[in-house]
Protein backbone atom coordinates (compact mmCIF):
# COMPACT_ATOMS: atom_id res chain seq x y z
CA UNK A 1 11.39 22.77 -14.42
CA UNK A 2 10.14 23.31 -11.04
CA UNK A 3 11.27 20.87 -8.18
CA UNK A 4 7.66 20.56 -7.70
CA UNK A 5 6.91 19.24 -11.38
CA UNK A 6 10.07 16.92 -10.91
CA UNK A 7 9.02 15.33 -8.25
CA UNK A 8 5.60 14.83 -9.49
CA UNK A 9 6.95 13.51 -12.85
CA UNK A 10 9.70 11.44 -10.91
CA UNK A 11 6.71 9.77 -8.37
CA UNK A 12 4.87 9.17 -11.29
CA UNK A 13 7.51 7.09 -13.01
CA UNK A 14 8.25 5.30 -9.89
CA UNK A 15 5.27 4.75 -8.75
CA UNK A 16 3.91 3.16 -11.95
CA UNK A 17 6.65 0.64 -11.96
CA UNK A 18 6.08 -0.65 -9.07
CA UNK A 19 2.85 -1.20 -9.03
CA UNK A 20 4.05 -3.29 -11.89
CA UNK A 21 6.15 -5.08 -10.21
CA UNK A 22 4.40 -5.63 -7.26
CA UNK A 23 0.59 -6.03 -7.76
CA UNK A 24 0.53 -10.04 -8.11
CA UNK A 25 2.03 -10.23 -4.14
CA UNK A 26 -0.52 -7.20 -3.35
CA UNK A 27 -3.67 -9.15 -5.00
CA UNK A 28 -2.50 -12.85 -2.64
CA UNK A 29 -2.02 -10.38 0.10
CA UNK A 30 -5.24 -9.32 0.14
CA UNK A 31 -6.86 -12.29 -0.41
CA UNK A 32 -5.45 -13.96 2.51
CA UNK A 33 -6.48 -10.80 4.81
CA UNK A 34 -9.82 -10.87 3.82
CA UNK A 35 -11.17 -14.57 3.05
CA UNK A 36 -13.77 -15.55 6.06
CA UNK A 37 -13.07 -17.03 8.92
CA UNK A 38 -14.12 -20.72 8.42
CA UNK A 39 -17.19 -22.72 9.99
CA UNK A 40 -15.52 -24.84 13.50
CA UNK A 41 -13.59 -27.58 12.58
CA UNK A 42 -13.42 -26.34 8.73
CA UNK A 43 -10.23 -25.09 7.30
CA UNK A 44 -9.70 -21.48 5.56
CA UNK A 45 -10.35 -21.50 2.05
CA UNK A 46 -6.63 -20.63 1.08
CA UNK A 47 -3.80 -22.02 3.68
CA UNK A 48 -0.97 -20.24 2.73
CA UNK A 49 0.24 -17.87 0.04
CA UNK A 50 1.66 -20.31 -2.22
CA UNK A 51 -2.17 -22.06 -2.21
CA UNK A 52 -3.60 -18.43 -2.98
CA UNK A 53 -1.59 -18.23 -5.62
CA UNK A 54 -2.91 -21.88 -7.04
CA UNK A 55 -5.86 -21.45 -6.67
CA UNK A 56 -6.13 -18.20 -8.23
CA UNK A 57 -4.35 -19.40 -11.66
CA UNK A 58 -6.17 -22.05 -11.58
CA UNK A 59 -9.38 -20.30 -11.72
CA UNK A 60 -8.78 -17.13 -12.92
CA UNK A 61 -5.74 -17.79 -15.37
CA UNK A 62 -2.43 -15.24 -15.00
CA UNK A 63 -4.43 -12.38 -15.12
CA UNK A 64 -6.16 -13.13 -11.68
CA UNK A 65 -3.11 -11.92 -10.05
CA UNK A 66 -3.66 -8.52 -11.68
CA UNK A 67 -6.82 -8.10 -10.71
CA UNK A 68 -7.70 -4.23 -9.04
CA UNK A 69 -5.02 -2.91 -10.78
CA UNK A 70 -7.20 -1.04 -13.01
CA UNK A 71 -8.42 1.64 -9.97
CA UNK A 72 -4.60 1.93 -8.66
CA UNK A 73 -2.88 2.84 -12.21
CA UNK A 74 -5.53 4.67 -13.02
CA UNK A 75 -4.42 7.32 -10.23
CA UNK A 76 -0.75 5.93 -9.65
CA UNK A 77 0.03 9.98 -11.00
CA UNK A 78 -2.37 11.32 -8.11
CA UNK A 79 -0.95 9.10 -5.38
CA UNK A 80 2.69 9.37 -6.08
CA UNK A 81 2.47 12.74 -7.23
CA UNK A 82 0.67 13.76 -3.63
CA UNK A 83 3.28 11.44 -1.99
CA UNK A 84 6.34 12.55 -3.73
CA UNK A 85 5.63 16.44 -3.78
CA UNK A 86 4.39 16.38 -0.14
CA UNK A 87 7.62 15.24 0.91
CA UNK A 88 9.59 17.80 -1.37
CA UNK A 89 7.58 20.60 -0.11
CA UNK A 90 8.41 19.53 3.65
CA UNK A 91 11.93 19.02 2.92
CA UNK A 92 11.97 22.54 1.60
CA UNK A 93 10.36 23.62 4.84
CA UNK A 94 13.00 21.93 6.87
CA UNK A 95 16.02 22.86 5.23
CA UNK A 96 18.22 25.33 6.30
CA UNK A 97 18.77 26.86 2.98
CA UNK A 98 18.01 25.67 -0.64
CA UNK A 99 19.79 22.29 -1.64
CA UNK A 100 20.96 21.80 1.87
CA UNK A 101 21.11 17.94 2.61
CA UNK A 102 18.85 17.00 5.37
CA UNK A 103 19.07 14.40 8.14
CA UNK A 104 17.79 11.31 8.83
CA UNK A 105 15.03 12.34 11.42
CA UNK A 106 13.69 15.29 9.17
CA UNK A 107 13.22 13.05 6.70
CA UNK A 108 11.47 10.76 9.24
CA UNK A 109 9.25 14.15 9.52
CA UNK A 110 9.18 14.57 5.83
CA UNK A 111 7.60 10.72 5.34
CA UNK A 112 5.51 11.26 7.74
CA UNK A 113 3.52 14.09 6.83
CA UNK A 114 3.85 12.95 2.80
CA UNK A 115 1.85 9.57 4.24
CA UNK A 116 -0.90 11.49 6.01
CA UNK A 117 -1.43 13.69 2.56
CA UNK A 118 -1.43 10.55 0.64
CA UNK A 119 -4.00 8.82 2.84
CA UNK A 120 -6.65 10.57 1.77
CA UNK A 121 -6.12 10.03 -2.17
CA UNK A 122 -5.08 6.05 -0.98
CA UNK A 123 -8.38 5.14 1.19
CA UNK A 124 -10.93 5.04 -1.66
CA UNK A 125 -8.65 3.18 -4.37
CA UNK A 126 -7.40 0.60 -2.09
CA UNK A 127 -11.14 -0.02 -0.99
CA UNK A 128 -12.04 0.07 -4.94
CA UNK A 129 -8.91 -2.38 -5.51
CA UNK A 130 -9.30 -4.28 -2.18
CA UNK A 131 -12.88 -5.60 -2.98
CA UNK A 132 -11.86 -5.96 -6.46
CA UNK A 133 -8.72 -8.69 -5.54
CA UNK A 134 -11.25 -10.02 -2.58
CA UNK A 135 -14.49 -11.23 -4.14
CA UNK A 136 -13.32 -14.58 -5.06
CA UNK A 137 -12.25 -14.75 -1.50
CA UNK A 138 -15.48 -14.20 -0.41
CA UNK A 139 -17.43 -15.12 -2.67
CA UNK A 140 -18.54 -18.04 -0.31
CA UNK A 141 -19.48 -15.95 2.47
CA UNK A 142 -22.90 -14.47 2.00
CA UNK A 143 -22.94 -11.98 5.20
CA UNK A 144 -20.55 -9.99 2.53
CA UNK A 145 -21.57 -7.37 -0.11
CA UNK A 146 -17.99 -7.41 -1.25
CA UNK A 147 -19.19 -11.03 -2.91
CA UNK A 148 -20.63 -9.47 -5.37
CA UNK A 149 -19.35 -10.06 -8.90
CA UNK A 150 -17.58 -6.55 -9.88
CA UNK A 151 -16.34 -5.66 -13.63
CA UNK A 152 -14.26 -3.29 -12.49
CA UNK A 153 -12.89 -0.50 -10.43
CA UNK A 154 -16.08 1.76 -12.11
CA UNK A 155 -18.24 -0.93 -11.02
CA UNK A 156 -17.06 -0.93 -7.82
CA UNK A 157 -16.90 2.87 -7.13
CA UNK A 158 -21.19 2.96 -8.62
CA UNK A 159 -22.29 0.03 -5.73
CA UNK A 160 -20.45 1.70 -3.04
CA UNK A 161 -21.92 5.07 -3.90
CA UNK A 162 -25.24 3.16 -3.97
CA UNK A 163 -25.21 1.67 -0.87
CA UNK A 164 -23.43 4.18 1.01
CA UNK A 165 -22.87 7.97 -0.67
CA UNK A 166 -19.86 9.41 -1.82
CA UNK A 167 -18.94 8.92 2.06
CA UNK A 168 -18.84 5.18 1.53
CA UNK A 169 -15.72 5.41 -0.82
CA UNK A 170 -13.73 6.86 2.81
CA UNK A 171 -14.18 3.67 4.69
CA UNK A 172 -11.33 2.43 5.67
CA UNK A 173 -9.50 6.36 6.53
CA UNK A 174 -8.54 5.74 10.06
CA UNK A 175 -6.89 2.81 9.86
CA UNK A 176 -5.00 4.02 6.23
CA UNK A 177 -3.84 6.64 8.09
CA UNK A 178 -2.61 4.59 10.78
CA UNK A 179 -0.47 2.71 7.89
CA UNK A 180 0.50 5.69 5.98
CA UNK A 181 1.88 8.00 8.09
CA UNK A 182 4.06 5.85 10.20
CA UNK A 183 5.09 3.49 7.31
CA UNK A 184 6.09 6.43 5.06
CA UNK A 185 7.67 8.17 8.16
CA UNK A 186 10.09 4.43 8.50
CA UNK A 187 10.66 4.22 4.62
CA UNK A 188 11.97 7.57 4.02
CA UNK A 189 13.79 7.57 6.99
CA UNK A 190 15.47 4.27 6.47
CA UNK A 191 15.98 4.95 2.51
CA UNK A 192 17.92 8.38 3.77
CA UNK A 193 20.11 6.51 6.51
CA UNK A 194 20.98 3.73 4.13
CA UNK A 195 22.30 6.07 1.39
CA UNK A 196 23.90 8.03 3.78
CA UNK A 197 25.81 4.58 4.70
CA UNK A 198 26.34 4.05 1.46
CA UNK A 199 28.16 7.37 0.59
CA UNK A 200 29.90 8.20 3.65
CA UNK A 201 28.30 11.33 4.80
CA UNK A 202 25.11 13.37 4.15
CA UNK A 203 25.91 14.22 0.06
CA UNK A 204 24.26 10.88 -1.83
CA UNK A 205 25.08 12.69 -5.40
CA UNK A 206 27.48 9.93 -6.37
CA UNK A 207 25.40 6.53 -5.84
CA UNK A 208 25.10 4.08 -7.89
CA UNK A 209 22.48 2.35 -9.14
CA UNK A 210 23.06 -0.71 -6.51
CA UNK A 211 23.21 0.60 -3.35
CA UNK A 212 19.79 2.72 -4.43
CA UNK A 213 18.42 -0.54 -4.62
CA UNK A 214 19.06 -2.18 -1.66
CA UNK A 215 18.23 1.13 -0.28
CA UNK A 216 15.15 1.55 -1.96
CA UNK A 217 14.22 -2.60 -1.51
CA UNK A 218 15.20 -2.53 2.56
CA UNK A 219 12.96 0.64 2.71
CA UNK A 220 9.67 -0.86 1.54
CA UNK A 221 10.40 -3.60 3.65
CA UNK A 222 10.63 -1.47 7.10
CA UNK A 223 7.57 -0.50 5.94
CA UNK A 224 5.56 -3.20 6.60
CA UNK A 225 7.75 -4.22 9.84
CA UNK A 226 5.83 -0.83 11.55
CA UNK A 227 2.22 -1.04 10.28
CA UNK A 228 1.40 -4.43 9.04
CA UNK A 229 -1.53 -4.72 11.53
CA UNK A 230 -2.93 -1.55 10.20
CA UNK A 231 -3.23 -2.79 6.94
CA UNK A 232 -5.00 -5.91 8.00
CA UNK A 233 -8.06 -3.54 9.70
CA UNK A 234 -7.86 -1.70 6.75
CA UNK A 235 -8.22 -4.53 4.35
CA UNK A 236 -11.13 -5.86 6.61
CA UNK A 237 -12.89 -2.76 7.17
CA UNK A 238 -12.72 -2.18 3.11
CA UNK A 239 -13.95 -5.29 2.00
CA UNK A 240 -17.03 -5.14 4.56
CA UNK A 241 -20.48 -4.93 4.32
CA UNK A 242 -22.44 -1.18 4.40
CA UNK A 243 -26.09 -2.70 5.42
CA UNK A 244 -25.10 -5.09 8.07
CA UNK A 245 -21.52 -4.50 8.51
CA UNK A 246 -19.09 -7.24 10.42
CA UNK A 247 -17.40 -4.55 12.35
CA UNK A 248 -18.82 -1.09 13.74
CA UNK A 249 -15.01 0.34 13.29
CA UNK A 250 -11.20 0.24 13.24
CA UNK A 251 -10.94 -0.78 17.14
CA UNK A 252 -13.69 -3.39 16.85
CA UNK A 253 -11.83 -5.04 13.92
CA UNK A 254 -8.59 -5.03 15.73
CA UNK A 255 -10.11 -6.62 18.67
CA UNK A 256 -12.23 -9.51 16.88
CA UNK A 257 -9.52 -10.32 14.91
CA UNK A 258 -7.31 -10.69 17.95
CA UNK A 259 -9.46 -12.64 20.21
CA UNK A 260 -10.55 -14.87 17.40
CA UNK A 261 -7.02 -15.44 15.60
CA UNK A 262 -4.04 -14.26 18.43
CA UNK A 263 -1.44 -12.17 17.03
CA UNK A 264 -1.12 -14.51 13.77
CA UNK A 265 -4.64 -13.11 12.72
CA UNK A 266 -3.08 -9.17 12.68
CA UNK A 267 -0.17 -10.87 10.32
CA UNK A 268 -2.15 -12.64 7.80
CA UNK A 269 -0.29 -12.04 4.88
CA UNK A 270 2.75 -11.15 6.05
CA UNK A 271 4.74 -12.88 3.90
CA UNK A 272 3.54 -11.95 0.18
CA UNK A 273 3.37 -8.17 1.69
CA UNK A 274 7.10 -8.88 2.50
CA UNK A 275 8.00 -10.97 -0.68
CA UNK A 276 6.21 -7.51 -2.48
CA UNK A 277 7.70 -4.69 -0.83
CA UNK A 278 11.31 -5.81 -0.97
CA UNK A 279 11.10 -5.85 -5.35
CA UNK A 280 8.85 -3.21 -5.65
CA UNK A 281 10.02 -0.61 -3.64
CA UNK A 282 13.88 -1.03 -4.78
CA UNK A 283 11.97 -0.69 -8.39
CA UNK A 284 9.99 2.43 -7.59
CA UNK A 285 13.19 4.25 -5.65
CA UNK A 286 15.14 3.49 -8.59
CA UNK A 287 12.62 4.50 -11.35
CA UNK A 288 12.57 7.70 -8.90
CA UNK A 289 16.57 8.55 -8.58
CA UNK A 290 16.98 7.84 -12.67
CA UNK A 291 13.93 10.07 -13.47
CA UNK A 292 15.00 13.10 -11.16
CA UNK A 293 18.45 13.09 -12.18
CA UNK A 294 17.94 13.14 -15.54
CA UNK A 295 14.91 16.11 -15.07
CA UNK A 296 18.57 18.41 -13.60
């Protein structure tokens, strides 16, 4: 088999577990980005992520926290496969010859131009699965189309397209790329330096199947540390309005949500993305290492 096909098959395998593992944190994450700022003197709907998560089994039962996860398994193959091969076929572009191990900072290179591949798969199913998880969030707040009752990621994709083109399913590129490319750039790089530390030099052949996961976990945690704010625009932007839209871009959103909430408005969510990534990613790395060790 091809190191092309392994990698696709390996993404694949890792990338479907976790999204397992870590949709219910994605689903409060998102909620907590995108509810509406609250009338003066009136508090937000949810005030924390332990509240989200209350009030979300409370009216939407267990599988509330799953909700959207229909649009990203659906193409968990096409992201991780992009993802995945786009860093194999830049590692093979940086190596000196075939199978030679690389170092840290080309695999900083390597994540980094896997993420801006990915981004353009990722923008229109996280804005299908971001208004998805969302709606009940704004479902008080009128000035939104995003309040509208969806029954599913299909549902979602035909009102976009409605309102907006096929066009409309992009919204939400610039600042995606903004979180892709440098958060892929600091998770491979960290995930290679760690197993380097682990082994003792550059050959990570002989690890087990614990340091890959506190490799793998630490990794999707730097993640977030570099582009967190990012992935508030983004969540904003996506869960907009097309006729009379909240923010005319990226830059606007960054701004309003600074001068109306400080710094704390850019983190919002912070802590279930963090609580997420940590589980998830250890998951997916390890789903990955089994997988393409056992493809040869």
């Amino acid at each position: 088999m091809a190191d092309a096909a392994k990698d696709l098959a390996s993404g694949t395998v890792g990338g479907a577990v976790q999204l397992i593992v870590g949709h219910p944190f994605d689903t409060i994450k998102v909620k907590l980005q995108s509810q509406p700022a609250p009338l003066p003197g009136q508090p937000f709907k949810y005030s924390g992520a332990m509240d989200a998560v209350r009030q979300t089994m409370a009216a939407e039962g267990p599988w509330g926290l799953y909700k959207g996860m229909g649009a990203p398994l659906a193409t968990v193959a096409a992201l991780n496969a992009v993802l995945f091969t786009a860093r194999g076929q830049f590692e093979a572009l940086l190596r000196s010859e075939p199978g030679a191990p690389l170092t840290v900072n080309q695999q900083v290179v390597c994540g980094a131009g896997a993420g801006v591949a990915v981004s353009f798969l990722a923008s229109p199913t996280e804005l299908i699965k971001c208004r998805l998880q969302a709606q009940s969030a704004l479902a008080d707040s009128a000035a939104s189309s995003a309040a509208a009752k969806y029954r599913g990621p299909m549902d979602v994709a035909k009102h976009v397209v409605r309102e907006a083109g096929f066009r409309g399913l992009c919204k939400g590129l610039v600042p995606t790329l903004a979180r892709e490319a440098p958060g892929n750039a600091a998770m491979f790089g960290v995930y290679e330096a760690l197993k380097q530390y682990f082994a003792g030099g550059q050959d990570t052949s002989g690890l087990g199947r614990g340091p890959l996961i506190v490799a793998g976990g630490l990794a999707g945690a730097s993640f977030w540390l570099f582009v967190y704010p990012a992935d508030v625009v983004k969540s904003v932007i996506q869960v907009d309005g097309f006729k009379n839209p909240k923010y005319s871009g990226s830059l606007d959103a960054f701004r309003r949500i600074l001068a109306a909430e400080g710094t704390k408005g850019l983190y919002r969510g912070f802590g279930p993305a963090m609580a997420r990534s940590v589980p998830a990613n250890a998951a997916c790395f390890l789903a990955y290492e089994v997988t393409r060790s056992s493809l040869g």
